[in-house]
N, C-alpha and C. Protein backbone atom coordinates (compact mmCIF):
# COMPACT_ATOMS: atom_id res chain seq x y z
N UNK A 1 8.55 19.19 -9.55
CA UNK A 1 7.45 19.54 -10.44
C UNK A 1 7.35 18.47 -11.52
N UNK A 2 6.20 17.85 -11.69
CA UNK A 2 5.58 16.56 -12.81
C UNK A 2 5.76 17.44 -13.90
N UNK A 3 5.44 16.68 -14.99
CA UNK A 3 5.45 17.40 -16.35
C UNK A 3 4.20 16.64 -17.05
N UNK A 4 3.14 17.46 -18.04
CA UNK A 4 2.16 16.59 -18.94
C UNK A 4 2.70 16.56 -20.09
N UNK A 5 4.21 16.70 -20.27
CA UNK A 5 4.84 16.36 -21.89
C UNK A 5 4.49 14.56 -21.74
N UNK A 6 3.94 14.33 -23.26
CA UNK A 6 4.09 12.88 -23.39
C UNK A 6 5.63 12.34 -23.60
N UNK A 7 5.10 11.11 -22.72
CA UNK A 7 6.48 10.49 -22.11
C UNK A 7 6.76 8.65 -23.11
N UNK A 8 7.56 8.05 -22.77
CA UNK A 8 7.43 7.10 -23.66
C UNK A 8 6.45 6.23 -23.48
N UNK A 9 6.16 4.93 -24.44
CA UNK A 9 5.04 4.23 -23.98
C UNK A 9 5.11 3.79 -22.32
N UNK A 10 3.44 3.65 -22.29
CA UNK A 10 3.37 3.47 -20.97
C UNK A 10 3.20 1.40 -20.62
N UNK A 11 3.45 1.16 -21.90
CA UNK A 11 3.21 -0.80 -21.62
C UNK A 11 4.79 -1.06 -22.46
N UNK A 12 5.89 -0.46 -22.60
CA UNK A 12 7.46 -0.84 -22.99
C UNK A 12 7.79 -1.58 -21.90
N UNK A 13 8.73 -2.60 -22.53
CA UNK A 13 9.34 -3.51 -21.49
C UNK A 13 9.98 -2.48 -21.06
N UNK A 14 10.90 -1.65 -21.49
CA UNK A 14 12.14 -0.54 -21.04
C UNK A 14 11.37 0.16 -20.22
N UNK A 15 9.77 0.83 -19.67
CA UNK A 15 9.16 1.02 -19.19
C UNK A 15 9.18 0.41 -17.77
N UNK A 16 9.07 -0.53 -17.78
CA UNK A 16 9.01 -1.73 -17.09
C UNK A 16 9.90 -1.89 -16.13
N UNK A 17 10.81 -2.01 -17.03
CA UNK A 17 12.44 -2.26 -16.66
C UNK A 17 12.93 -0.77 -15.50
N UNK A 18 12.63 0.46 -16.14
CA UNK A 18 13.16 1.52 -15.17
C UNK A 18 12.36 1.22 -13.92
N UNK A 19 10.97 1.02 -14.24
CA UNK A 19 9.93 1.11 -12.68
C UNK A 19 10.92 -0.02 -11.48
N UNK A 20 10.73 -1.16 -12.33
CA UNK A 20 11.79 -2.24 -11.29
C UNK A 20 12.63 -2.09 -10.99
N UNK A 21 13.82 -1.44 -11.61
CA UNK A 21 14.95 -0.89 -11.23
C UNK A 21 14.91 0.12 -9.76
N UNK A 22 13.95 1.40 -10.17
CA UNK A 22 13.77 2.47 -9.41
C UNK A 22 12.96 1.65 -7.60
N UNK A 23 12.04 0.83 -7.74
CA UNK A 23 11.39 0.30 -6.79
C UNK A 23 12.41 -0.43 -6.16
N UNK A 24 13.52 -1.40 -6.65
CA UNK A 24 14.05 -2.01 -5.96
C UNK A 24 15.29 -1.57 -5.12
N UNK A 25 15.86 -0.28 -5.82
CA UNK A 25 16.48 0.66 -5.33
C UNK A 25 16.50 1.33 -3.73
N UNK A 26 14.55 1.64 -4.19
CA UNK A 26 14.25 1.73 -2.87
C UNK A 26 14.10 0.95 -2.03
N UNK A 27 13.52 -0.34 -1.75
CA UNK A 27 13.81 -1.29 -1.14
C UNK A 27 15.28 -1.83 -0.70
N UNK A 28 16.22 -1.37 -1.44
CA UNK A 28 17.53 -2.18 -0.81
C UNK A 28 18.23 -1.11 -0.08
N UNK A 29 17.97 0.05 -0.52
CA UNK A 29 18.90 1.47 -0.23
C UNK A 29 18.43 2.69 0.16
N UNK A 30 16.50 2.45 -0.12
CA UNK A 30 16.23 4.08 -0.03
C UNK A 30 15.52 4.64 -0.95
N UNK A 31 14.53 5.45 -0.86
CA UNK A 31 14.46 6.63 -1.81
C UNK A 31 15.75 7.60 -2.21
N UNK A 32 16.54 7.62 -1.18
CA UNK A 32 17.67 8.90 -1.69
C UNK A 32 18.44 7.94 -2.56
N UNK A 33 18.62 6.69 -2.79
CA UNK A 33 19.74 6.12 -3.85
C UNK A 33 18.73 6.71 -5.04
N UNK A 34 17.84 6.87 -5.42
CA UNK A 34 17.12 6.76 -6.49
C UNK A 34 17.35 8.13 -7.33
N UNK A 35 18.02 7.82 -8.38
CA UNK A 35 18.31 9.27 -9.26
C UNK A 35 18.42 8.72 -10.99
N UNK A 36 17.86 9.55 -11.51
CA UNK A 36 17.78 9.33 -12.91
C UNK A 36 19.52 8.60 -13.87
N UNK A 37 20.62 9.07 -12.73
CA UNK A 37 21.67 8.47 -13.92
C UNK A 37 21.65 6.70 -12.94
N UNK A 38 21.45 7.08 -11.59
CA UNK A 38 21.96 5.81 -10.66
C UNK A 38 20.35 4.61 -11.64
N UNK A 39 19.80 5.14 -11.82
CA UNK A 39 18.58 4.31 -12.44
C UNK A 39 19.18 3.68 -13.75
N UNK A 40 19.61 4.50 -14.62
CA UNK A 40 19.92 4.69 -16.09
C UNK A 40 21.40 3.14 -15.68
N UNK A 41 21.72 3.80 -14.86
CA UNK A 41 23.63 2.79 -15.04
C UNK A 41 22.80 1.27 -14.16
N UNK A 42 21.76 1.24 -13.72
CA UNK A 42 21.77 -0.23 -12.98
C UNK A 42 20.57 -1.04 -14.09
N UNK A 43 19.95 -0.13 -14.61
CA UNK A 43 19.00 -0.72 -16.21
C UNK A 43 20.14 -0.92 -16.80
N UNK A 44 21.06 -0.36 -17.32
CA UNK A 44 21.87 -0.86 -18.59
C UNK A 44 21.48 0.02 -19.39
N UNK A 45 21.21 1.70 -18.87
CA UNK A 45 20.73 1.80 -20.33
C UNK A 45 21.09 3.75 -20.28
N UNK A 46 20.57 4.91 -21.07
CA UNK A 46 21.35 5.89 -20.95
C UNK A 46 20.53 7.07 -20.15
N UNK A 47 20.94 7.81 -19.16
CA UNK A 47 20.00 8.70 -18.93
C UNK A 47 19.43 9.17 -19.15
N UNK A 48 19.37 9.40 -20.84
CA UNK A 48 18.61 9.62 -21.55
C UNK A 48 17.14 8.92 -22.21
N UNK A 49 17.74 7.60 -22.42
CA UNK A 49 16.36 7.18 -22.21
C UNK A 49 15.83 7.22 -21.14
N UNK A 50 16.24 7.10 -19.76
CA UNK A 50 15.05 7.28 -18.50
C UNK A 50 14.50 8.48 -18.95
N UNK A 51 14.82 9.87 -19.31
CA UNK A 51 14.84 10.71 -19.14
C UNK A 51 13.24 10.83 -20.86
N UNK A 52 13.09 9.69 -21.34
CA UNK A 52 12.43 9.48 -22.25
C UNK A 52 11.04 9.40 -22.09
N UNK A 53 11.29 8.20 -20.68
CA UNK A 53 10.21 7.58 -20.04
C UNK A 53 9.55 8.72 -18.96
N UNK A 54 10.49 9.03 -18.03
CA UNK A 54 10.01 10.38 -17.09
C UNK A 54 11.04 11.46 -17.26
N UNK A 55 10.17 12.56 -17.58
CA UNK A 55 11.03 13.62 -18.05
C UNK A 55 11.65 14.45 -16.71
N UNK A 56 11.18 13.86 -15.46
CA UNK A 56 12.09 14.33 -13.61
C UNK A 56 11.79 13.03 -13.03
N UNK A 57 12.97 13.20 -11.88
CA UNK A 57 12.99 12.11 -11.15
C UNK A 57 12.01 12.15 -10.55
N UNK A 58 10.81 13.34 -10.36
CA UNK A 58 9.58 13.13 -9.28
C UNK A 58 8.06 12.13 -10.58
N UNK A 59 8.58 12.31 -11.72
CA UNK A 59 7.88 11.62 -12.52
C UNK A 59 8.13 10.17 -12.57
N UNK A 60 9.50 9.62 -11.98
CA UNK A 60 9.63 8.37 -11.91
C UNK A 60 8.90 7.97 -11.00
N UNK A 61 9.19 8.21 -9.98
CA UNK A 61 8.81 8.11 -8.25
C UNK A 61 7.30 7.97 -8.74
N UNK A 62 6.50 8.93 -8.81
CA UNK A 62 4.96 8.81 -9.47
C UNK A 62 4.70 7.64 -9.96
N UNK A 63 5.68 7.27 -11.26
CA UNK A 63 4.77 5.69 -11.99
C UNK A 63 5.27 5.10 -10.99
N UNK A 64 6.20 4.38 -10.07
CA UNK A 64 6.72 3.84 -9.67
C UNK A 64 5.51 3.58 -8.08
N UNK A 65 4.39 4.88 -7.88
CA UNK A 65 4.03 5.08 -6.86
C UNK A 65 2.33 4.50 -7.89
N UNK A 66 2.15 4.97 -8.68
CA UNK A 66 0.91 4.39 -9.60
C UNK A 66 0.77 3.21 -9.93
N UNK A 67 1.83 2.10 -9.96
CA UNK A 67 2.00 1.06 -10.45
C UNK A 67 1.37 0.27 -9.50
N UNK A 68 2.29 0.78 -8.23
CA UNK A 68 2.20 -0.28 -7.37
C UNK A 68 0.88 0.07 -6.22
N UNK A 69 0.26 1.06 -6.33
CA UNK A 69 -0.96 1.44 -5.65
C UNK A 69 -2.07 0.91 -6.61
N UNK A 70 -1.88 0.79 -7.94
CA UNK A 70 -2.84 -0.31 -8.92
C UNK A 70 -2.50 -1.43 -8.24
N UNK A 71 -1.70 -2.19 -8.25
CA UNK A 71 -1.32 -3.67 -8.01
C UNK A 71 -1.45 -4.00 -6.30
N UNK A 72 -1.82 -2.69 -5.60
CA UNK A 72 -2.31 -3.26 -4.31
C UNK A 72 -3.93 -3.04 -4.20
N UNK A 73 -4.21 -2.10 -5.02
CA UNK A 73 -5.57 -2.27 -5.02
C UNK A 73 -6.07 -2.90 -5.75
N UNK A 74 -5.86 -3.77 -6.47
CA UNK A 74 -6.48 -5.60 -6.83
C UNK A 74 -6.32 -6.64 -5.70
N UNK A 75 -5.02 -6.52 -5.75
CA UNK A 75 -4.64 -7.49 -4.14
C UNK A 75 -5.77 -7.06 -3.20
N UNK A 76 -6.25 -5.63 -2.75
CA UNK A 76 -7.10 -5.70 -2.14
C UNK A 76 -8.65 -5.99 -2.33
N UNK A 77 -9.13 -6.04 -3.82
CA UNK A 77 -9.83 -6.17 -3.90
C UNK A 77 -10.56 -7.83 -3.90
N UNK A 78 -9.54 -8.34 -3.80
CA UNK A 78 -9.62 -10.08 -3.60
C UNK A 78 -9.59 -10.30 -2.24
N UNK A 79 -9.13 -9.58 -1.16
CA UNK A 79 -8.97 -9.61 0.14
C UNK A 79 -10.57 -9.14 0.40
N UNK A 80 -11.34 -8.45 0.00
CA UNK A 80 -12.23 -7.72 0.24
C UNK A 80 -13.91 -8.80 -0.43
N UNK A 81 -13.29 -9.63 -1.19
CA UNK A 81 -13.71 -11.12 -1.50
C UNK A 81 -14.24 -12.00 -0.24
N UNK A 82 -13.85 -11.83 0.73
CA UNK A 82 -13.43 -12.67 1.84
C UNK A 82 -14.54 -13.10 2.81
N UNK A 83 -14.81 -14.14 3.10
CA UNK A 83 -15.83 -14.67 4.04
C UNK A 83 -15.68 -14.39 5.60
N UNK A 84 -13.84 -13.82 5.53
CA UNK A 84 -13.69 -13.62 7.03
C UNK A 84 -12.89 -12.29 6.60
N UNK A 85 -13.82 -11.40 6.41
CA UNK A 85 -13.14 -9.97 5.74
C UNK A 85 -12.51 -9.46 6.57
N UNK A 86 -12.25 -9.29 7.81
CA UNK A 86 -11.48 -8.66 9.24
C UNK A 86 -10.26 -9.36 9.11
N UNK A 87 -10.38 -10.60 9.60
CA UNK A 87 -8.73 -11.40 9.10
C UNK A 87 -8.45 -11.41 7.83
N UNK A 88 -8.68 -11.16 6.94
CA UNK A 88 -8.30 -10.57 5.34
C UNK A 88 -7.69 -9.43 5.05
N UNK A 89 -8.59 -8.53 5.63
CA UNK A 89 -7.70 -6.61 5.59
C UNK A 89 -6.63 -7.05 6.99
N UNK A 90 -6.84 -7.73 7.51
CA UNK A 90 -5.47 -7.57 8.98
C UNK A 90 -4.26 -8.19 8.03
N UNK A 91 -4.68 -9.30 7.54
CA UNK A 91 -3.28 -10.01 6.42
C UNK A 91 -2.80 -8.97 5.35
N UNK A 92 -3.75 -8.59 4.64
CA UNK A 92 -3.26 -7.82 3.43
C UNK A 92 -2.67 -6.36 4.02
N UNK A 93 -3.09 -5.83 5.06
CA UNK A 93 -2.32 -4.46 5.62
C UNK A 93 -1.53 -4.83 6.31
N UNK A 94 -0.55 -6.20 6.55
CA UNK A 94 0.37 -6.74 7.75
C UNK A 94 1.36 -6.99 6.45
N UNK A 95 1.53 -6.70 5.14
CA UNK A 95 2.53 -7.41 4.35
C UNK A 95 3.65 -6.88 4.82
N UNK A 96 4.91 -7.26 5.08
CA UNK A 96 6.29 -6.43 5.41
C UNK A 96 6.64 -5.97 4.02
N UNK A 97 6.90 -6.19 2.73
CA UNK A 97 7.32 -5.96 1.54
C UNK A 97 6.56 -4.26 1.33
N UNK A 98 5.76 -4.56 1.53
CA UNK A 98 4.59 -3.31 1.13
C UNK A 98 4.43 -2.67 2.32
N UNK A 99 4.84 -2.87 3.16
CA UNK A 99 5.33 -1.58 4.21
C UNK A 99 6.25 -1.09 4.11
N UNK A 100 7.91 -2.10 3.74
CA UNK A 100 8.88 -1.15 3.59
C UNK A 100 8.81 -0.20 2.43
N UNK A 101 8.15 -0.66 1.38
CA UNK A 101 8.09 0.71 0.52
C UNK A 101 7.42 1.57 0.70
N UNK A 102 6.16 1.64 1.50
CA UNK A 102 5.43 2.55 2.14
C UNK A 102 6.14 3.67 2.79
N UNK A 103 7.46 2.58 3.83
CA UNK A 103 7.67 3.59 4.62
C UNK A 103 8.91 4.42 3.70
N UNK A 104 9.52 4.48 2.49
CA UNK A 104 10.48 5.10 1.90
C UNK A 104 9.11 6.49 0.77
N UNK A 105 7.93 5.58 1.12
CA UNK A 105 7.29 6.48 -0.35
C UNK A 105 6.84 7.26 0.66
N UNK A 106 6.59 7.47 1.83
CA UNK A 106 6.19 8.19 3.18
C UNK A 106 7.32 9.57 3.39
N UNK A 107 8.38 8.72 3.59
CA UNK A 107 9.67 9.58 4.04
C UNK A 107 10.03 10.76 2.49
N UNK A 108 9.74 10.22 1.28
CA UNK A 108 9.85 10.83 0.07
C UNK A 108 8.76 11.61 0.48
N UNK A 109 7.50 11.62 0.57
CA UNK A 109 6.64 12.61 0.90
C UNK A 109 6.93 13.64 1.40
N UNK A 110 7.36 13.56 2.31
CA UNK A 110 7.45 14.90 3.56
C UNK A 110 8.50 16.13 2.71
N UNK A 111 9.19 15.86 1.48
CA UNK A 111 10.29 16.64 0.27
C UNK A 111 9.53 16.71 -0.63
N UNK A 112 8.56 15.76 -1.16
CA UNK A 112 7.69 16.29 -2.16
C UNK A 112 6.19 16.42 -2.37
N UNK A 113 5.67 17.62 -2.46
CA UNK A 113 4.02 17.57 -2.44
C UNK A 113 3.54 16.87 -3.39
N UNK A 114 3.75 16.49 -4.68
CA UNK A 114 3.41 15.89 -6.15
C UNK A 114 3.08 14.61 -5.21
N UNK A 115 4.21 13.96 -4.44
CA UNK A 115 3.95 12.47 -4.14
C UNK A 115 3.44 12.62 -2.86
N UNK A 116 3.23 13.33 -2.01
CA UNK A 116 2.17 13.27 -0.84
C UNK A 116 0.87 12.96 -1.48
N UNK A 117 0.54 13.85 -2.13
CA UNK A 117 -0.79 14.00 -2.98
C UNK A 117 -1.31 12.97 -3.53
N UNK A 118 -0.10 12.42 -4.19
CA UNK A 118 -0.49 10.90 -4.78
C UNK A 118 -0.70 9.47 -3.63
N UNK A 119 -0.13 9.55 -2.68
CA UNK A 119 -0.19 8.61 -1.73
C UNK A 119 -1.51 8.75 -0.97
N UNK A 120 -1.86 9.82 -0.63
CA UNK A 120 -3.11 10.12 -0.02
C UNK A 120 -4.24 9.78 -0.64
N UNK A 121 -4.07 10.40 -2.20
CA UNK A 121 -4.81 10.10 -2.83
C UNK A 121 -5.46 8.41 -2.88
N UNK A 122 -4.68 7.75 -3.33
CA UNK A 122 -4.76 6.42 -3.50
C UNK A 122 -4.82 6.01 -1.99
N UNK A 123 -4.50 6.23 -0.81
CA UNK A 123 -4.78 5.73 0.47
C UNK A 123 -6.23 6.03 0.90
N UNK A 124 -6.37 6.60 0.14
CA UNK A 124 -8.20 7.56 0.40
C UNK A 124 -9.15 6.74 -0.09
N UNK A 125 -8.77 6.17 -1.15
CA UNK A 125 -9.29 5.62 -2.21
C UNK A 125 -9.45 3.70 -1.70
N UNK A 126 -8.22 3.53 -1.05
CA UNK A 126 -8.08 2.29 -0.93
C UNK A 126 -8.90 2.29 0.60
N UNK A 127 -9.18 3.36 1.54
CA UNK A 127 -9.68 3.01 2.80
C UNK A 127 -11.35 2.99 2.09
N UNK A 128 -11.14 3.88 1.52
CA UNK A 128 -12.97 4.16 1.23
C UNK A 128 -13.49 2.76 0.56
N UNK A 129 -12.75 2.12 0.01
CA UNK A 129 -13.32 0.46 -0.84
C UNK A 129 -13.15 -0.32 0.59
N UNK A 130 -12.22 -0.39 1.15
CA UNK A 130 -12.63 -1.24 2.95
C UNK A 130 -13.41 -1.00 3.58
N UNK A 131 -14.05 0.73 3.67
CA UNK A 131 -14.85 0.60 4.54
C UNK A 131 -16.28 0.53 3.99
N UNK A 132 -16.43 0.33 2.51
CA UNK A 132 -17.70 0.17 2.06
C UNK A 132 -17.75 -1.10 1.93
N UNK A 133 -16.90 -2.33 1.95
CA UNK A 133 -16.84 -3.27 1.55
C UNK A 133 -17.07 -4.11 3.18
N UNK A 134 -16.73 -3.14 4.29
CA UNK A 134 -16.80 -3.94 5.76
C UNK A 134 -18.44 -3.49 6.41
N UNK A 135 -18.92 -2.38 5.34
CA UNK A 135 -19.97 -1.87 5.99
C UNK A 135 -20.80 -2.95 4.96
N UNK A 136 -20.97 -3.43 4.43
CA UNK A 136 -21.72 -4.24 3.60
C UNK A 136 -21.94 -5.38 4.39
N UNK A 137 -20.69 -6.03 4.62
CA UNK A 137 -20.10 -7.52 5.30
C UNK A 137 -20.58 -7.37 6.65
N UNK A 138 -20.88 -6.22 7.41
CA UNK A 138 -21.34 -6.09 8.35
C UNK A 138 -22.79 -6.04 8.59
N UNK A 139 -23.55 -5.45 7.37
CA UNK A 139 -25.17 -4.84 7.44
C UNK A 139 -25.51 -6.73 6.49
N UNK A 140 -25.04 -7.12 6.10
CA UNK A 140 -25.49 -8.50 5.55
C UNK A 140 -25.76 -9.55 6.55
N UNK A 141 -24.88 -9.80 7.89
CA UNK A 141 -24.93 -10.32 8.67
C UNK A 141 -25.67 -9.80 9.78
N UNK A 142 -26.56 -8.43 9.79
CA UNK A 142 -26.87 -8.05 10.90
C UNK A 142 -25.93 -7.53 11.87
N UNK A 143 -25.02 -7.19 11.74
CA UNK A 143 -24.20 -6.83 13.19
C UNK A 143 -24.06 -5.47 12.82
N UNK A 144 -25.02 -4.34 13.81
CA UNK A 144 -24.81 -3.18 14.27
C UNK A 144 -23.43 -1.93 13.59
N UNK A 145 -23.32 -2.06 13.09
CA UNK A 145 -22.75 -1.02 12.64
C UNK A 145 -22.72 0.48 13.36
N UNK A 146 -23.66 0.64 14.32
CA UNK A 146 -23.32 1.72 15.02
C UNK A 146 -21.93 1.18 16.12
N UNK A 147 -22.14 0.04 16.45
CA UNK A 147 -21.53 -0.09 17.24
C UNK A 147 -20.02 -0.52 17.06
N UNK A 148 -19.95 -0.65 15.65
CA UNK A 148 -19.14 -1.15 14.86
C UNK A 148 -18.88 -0.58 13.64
N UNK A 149 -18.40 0.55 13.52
CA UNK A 149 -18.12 2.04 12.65
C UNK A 149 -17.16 0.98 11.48
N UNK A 150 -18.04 1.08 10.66
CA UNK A 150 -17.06 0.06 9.57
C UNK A 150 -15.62 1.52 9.08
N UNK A 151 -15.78 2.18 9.18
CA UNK A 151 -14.65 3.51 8.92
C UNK A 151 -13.25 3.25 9.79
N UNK A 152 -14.12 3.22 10.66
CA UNK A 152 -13.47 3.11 12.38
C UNK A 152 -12.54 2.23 12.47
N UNK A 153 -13.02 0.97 12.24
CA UNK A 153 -12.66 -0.66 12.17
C UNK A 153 -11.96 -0.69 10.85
N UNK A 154 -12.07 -0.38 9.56
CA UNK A 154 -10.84 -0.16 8.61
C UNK A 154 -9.56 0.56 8.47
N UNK A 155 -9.88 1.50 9.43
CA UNK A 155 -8.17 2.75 10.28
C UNK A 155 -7.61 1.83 11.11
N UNK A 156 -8.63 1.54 11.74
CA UNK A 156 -7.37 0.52 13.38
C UNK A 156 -7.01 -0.94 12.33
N UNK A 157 -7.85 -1.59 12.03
CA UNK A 157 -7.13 -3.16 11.28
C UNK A 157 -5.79 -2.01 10.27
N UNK A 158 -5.95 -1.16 9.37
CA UNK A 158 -4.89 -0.91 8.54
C UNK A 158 -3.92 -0.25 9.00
N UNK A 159 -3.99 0.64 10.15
CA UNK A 159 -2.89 1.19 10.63
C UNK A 159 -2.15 0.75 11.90
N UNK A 160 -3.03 -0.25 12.73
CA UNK A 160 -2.29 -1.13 13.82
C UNK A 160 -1.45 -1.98 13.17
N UNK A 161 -1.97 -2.75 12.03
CA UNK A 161 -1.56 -4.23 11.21
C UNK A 161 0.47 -3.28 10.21
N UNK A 162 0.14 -2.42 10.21
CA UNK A 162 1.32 -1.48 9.36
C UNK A 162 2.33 -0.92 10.23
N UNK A 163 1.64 -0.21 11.40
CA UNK A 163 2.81 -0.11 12.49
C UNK A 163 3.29 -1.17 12.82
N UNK A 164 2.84 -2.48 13.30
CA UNK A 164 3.41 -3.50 13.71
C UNK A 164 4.47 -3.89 12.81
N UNK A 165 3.82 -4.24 11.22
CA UNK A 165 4.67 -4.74 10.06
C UNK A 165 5.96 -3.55 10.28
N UNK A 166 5.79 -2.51 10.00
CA UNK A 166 7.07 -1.53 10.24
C UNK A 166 7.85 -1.99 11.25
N UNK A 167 6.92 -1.87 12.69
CA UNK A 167 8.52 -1.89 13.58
C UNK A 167 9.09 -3.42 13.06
N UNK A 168 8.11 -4.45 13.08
CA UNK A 168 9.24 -5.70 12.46
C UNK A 168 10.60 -5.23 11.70
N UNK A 169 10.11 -4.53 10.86
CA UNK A 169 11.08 -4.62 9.84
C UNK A 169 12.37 -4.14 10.46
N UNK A 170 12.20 -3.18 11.65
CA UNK A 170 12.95 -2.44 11.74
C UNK A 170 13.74 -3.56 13.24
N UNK A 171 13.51 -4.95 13.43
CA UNK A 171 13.62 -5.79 14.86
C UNK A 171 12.84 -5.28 16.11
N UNK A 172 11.95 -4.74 15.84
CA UNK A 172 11.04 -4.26 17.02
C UNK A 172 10.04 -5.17 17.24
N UNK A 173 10.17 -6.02 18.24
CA UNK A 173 8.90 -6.84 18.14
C UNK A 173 8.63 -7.09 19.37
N UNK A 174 8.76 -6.04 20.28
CA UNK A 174 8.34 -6.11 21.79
C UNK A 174 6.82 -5.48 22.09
N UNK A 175 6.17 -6.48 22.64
CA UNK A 175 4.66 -6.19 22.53
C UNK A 175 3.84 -6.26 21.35
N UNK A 176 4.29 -7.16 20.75
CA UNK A 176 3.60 -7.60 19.42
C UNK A 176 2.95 -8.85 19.86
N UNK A 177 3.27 -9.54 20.45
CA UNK A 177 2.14 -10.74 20.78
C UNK A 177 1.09 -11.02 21.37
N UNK A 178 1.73 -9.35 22.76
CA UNK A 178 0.09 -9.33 23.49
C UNK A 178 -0.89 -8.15 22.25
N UNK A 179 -0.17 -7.52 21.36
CA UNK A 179 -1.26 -6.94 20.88
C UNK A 179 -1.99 -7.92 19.53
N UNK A 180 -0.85 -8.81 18.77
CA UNK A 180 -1.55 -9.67 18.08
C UNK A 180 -2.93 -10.62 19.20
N UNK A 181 -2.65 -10.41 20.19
CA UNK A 181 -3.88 -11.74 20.70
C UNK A 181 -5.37 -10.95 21.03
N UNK A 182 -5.08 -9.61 21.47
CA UNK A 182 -5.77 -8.94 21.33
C UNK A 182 -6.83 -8.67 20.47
N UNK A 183 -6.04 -8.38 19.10
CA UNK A 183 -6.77 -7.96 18.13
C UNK A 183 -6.70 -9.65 17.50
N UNK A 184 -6.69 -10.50 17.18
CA UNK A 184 -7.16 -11.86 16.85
C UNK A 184 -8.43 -11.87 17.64
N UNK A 185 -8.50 -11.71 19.07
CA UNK A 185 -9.77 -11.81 19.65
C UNK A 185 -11.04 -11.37 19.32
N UNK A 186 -10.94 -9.97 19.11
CA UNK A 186 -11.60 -9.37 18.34
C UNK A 186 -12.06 -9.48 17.38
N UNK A 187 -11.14 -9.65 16.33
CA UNK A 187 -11.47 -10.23 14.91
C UNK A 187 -12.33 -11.34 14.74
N UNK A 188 -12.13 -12.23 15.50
CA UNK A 188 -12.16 -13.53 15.75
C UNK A 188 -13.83 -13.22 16.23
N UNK A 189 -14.05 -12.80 16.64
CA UNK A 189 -15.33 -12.82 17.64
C UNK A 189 -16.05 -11.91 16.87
N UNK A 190 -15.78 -10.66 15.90
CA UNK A 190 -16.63 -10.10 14.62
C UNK A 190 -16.93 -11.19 13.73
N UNK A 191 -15.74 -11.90 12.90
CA UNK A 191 -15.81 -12.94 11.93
C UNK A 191 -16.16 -13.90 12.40
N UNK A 192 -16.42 -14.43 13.65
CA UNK A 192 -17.52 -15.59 13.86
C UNK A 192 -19.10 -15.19 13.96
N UNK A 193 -19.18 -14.02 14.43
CA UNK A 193 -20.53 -13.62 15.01
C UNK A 193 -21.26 -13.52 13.29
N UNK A 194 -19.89 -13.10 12.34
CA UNK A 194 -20.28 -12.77 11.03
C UNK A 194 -21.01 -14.13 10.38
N UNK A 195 -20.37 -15.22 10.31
CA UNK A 195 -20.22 -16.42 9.80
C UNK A 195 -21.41 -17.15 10.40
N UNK A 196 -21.94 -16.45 12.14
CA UNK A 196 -23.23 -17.36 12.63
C UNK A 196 -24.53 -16.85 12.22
N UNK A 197 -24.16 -15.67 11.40
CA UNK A 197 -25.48 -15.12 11.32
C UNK A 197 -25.70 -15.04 9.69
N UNK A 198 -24.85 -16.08 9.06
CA UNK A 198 -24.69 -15.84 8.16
C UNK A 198 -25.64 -17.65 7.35
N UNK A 199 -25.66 -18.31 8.81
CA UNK A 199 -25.58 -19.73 8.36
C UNK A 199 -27.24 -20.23 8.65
C-alpha cells in the first residue's frame, strides 16, 4: 500500500541517490534484493532517511518505476522524430538495459497491484504516442493504413523487438537471425516505400 503523506524533496541529490541505489540493485540482483535497510546500508545512509524519501518499500519501487518510464518516454519521443520511424521503435524497444529492468519491474508486478497499475499505465501511454506517431508517418506518406494498422504494427515492432532483447539476456539466441531478417525486411520495405513517397 502507497502512502499520499508528503515525502522528502522530490529534486534532493539523497533523492537521487536512493532511486540509483534501488534500480541498480535490481539490475545486478533482482527486485527481491531491494529492501528499505539493504537500500539505506549500500547509500551510506540510515533507514530512516530512506524511510524519509518513501515512507514503504512499494513507494520506492514507484519513483524508481516513474523515473525511469519519464526518461524512456523522451528517449522515445526522439525515436518517434525519425525519418525511418519503424527502424527507430525496433532500436529503441530492442535496448537490453531496459528490458532487464522491465523484466524485474514485470516479475515485481505479479506481488504488487500499486506497480502493475503503474507499468500499464505508462505502457498504455507509451504505445498510444507510437501508434499515433506511426499513424501520422504512415497517412503523410500515403501508405494505407488499413492495411497497415499503425496499433497493430506498434505491438509486434515493441513486443517482438523485447522478447528477443529478453531471451538475449538470458543466452537465448536461437532463431534470432531468421527472425531479425524477417522483420528488417519488412521494415525495410515500409521505411522505403515511406521515404519514396515522401521524395
Amino acid at each position: 500500500m502507497t502512502s499520499s503523506r508528503r515525502m522528502g524533496p522530490e529534486n534532493s541529490k539523497t533523492r537521487f541517490l536512493l532511486l540509483d541505489t534501488a534500480e541498480r540493485l535490481m539490475l545486478e540482483e533482482g527486485y527481491a534484493a531491494v529492501g528499505i535497510r539493504r537500500v539505506a546500508r549500500e547509500a551510506d545512509v540510515t533507514p530512516a532517511l530512506v524511510h524519509y524519501y518513501f515512507r514503504t518499500l512499494d513507494d520506492l519501487f514507484l519513483a524508481v518505476i516513474r523515473r525511469r518510464s519519464e526518461q524512456e518516454l523522451e528517449t522515445q519521443t526522439r525515436a518517434l522524430e525519425s525519418d525511418r520511424l519503424l527502424h527507430s521503435l525496433w532500436t529503441y524497444n530492442s535496448h537490453p538495459a531496459g528490458t532487464a529492468l522491465n523484466v524485474e519491474f514485470i516479475a515485481l508486478s505479479n506481488h504488487r497491484k500499486a506497480i502493475r497499475a503503474e507499468l500499464v499505465s505508462y505502457a498504455e501511454r507509451a504505445r498510444r504516442l507510437q501508434m499515433e506517431a506511426l499513424d501520422r508517418y504512415l497517412r503523410a506518406r500515403g501508405i494505407d493504413t488499413e492495411g497497415f494498422p499503425p496499433l497493430a504494427l506498434t505491438t509486434l515492432i515493441s513486443t517482438i523487438s523485447r522478447a528477443l532483447a529478453m531471451e538475449e539476456t538470458m543466452g537465448l539466441a536461437m532463431g534470432h537471425d531468421e527472425v531479425l531478417a524477417v522483420v528488417e525486411a519488412h521494415l525495410r520495405k515500409i521505411d522505403d516505400a515511406s521515404a519514396r513517397a515522401t521524395e
